[in-house]
N, C-alpha and C. Protein backbone atom coordinates (compact mmCIF):
# COMPACT_ATOMS: atom_id res chain seq x y z
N UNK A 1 21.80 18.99 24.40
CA UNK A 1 22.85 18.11 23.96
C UNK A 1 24.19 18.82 24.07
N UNK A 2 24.85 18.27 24.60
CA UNK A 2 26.31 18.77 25.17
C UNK A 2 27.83 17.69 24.60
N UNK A 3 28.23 18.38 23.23
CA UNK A 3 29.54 16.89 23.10
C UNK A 3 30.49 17.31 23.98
N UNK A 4 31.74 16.58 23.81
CA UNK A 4 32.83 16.95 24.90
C UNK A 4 33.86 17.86 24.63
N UNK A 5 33.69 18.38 23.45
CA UNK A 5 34.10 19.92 22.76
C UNK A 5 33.56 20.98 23.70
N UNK A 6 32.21 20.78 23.91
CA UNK A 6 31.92 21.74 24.57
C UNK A 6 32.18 22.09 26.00
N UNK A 7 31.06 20.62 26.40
CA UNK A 7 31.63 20.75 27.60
C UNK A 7 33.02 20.80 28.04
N UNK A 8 34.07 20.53 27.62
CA UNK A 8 35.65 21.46 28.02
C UNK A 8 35.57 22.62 27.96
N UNK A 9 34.92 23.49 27.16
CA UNK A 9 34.87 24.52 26.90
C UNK A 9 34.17 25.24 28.22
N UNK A 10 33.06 24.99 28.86
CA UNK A 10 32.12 25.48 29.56
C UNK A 10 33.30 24.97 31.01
N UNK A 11 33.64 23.87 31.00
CA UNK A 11 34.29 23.75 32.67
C UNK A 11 35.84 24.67 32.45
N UNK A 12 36.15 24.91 31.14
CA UNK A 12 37.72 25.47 31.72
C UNK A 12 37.41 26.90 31.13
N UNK A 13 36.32 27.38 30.59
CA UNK A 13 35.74 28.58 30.31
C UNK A 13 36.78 29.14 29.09
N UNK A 14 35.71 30.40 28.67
CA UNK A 14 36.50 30.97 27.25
C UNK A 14 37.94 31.85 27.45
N UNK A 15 38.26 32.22 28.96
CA UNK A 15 39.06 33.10 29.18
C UNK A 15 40.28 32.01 30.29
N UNK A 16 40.07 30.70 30.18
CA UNK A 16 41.10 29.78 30.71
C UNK A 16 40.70 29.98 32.26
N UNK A 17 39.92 30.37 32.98
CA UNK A 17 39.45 30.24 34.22
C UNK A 17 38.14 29.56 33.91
N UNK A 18 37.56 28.06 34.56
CA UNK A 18 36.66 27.82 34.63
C UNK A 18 36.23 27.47 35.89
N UNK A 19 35.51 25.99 36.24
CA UNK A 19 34.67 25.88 37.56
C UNK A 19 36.12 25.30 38.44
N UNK A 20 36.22 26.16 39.40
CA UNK A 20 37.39 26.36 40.38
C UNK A 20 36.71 25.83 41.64
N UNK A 21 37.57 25.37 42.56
CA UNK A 21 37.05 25.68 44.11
C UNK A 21 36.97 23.44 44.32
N UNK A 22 35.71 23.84 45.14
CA UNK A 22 34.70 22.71 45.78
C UNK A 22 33.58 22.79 45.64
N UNK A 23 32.97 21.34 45.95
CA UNK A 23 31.36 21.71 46.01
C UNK A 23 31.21 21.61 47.26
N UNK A 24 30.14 22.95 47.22
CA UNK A 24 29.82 23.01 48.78
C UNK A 24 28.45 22.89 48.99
N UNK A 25 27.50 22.60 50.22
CA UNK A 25 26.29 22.18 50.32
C UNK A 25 25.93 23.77 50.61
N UNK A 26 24.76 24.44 49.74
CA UNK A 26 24.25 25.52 50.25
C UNK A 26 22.55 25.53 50.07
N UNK A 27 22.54 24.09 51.05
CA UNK A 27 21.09 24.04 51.33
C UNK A 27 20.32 25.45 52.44
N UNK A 28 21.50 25.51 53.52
CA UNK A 28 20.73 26.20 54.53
C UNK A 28 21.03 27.59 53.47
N UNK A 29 22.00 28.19 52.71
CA UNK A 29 21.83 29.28 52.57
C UNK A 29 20.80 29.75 51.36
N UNK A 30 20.43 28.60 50.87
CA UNK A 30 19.47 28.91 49.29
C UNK A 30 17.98 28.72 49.95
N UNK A 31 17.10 29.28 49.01
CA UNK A 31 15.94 29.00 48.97
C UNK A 31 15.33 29.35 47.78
N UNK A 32 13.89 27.99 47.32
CA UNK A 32 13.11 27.95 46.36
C UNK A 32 12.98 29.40 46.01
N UNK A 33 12.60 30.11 44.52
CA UNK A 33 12.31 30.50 44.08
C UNK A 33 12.96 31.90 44.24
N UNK A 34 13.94 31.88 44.63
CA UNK A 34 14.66 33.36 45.27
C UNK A 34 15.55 33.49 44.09
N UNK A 35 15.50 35.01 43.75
CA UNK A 35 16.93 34.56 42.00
C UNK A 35 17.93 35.06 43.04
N UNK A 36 18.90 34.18 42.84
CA UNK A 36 20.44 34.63 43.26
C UNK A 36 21.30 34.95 41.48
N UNK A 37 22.21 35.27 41.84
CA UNK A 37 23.50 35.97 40.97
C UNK A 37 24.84 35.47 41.66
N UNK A 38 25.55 34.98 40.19
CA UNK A 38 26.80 34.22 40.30
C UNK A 38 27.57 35.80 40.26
N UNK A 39 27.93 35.71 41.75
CA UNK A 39 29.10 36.99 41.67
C UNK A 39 30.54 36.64 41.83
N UNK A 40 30.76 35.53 41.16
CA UNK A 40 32.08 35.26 41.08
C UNK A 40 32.83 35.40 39.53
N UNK A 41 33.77 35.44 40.14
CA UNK A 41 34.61 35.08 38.55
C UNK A 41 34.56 34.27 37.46
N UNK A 42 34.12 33.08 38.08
CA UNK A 42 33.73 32.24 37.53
C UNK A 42 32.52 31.54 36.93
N UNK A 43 32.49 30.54 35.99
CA UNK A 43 31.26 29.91 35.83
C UNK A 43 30.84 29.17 36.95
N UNK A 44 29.54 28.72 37.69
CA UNK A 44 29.44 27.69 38.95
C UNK A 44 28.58 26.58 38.07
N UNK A 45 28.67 25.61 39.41
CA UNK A 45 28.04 24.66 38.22
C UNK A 45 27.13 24.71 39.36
N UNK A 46 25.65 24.36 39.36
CA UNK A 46 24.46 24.04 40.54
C UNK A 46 23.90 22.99 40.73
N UNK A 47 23.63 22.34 41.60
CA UNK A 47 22.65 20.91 41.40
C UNK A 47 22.11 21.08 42.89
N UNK A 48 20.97 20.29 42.51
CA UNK A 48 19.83 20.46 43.42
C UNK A 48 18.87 19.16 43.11
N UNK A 49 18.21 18.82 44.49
CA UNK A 49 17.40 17.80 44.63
C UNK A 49 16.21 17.72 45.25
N UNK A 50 15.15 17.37 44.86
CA UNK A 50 13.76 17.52 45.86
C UNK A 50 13.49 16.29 46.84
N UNK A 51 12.30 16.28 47.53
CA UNK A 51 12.17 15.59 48.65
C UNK A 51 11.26 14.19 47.68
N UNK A 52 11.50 12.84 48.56
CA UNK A 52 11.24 11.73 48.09
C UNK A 52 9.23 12.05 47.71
N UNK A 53 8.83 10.54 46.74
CA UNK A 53 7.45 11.03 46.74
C UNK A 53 6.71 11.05 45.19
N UNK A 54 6.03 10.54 44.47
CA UNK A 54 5.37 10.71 43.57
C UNK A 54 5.08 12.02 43.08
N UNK A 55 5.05 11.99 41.93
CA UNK A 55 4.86 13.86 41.48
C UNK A 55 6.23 14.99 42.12
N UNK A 56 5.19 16.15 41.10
CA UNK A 56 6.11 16.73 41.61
C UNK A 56 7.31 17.29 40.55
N UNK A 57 8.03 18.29 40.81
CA UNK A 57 8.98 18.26 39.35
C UNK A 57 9.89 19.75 40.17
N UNK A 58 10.98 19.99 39.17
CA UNK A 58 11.95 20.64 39.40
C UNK A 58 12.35 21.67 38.42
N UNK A 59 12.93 22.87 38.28
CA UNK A 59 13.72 23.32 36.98
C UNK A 59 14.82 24.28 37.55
N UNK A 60 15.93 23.99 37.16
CA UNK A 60 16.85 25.31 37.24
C UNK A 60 16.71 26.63 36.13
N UNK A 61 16.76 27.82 36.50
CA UNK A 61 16.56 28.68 35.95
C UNK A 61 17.29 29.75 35.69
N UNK A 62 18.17 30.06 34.59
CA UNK A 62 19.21 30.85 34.43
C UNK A 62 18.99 32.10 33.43
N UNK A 63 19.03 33.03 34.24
CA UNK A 63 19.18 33.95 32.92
C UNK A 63 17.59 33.95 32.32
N UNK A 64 16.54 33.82 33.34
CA UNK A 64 15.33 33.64 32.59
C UNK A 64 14.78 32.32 31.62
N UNK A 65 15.75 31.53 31.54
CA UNK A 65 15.57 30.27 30.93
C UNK A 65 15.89 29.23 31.44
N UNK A 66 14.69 28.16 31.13
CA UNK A 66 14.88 26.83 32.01
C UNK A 66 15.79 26.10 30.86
N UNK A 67 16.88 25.78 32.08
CA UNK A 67 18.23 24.87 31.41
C UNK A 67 18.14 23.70 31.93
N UNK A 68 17.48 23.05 32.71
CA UNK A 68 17.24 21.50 33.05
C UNK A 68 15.84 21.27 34.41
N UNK A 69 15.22 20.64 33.56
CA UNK A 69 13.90 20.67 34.68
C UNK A 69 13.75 18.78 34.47
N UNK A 70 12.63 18.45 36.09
CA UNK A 70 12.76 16.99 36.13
C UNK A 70 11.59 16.81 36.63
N UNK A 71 11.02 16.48 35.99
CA UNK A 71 9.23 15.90 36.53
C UNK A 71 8.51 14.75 36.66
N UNK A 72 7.98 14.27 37.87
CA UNK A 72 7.34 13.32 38.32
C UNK A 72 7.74 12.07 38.19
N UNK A 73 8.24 11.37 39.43
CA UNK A 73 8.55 10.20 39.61
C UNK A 73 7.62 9.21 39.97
N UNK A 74 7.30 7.77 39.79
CA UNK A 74 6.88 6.93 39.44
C UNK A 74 6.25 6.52 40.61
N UNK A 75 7.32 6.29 41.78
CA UNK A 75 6.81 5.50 43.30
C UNK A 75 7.03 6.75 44.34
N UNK A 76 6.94 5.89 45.59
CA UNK A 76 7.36 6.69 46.87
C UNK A 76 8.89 7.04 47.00
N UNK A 77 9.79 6.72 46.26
CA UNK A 77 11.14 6.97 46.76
C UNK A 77 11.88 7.37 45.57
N UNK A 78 11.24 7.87 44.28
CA UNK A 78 11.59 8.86 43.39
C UNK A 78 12.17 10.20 44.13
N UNK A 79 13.26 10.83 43.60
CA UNK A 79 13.85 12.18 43.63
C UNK A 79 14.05 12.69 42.34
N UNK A 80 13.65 13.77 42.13
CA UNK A 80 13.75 14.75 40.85
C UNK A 80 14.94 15.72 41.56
N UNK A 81 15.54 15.52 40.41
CA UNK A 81 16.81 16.66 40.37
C UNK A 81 17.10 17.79 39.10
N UNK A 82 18.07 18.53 39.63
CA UNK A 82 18.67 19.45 38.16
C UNK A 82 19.74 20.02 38.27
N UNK A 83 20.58 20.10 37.26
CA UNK A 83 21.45 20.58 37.70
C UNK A 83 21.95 21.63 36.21
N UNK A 84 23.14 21.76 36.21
CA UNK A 84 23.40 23.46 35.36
C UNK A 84 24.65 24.04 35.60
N UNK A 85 25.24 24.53 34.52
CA UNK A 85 26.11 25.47 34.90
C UNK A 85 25.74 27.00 34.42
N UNK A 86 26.46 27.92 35.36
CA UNK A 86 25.72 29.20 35.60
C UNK A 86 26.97 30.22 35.28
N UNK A 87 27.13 31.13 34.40
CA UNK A 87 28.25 31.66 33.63
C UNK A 87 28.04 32.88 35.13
N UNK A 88 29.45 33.44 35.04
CA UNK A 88 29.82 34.58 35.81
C UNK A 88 28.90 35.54 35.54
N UNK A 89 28.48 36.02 36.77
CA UNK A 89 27.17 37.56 36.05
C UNK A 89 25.57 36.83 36.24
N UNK A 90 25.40 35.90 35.82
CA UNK A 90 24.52 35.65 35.46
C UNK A 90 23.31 35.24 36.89
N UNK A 91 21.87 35.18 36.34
CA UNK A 91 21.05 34.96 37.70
C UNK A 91 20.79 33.55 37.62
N UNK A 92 20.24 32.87 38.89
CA UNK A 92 19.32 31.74 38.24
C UNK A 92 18.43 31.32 40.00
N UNK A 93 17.73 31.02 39.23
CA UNK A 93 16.82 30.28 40.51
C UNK A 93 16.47 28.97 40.33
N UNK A 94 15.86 28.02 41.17
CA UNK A 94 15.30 26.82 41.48
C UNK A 94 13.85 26.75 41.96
N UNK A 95 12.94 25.68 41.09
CA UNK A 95 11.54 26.39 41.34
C UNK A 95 11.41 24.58 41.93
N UNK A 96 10.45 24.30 42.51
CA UNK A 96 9.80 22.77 42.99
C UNK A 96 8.58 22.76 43.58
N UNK A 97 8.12 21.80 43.52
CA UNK A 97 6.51 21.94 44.04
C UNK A 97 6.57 21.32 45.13
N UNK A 98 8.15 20.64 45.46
CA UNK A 98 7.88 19.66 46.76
C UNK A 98 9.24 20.24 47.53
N UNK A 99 9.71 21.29 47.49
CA UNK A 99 10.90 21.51 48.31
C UNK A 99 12.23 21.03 47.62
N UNK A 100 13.11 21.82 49.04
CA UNK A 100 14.56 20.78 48.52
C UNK A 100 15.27 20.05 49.39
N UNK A 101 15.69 19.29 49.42
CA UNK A 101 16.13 18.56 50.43
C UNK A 101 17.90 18.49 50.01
N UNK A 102 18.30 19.16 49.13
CA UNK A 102 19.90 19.41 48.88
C UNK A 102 19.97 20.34 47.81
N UNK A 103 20.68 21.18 48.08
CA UNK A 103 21.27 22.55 46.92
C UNK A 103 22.59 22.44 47.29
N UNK A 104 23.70 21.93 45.97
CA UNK A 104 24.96 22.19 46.21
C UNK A 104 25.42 22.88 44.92
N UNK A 105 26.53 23.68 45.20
CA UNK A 105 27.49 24.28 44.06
C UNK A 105 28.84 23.95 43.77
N UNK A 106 29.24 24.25 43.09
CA UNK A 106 30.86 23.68 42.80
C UNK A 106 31.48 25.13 42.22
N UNK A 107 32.17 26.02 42.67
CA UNK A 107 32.93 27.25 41.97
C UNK A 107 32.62 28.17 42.69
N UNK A 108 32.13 27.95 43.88
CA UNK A 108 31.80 29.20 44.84
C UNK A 108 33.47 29.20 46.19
């Protein structure tokens, strides 16, 4: 649960630099289950999407803890997603049982 106290807080960050830039698609450069590290200045925010399809599920993973996971859709044309913001420093990975078919960031 996130009010809008906070979330201001998390996009313009505690030190008045928050999620800066664009979102950019870094499907070809990410992959499942690999931990990357936010080596920026900033907080990033992540979102990510799996391939169409029954079952199946998602979690972003930061810092060793799952901060938004999405499991099993109903028909053939369900997508499970997740998304997150990822503080400066910090690791996180993306786990799925069905792939990804989009990884984008915003603060890179």
């Amino acid at each position: 649960y996130c009010t809008n106290g906070t979330l201001k807080l998390l996009i313009s960050g505690a030190g008045g630099s928050g999620l800066n830039g664009t979102w950019k698609n870094m499907t070809a450069q990410r992959q499942l289950n690999v931990v990357y590290t936010n080596d920026t200045a900033n907080p990033i925010m992540v979102s990510a999407r799996d391939g169409y399809g029954r079952g199946g599920g998602m979690e972003l993973i930061v810092d060793g803890i799952c901060v938004s996971q999405n499991y099993g859709g109903k028909d053939a044309s369900s997508v499970n997603g997740v998304e997150g913001i990822v503080p400066s420093g910090s690791t996180y990975k993306i786990i799925s049982s069905k792939g990804c078919s989009g990884w984008t960031e915003l603060g890179r």
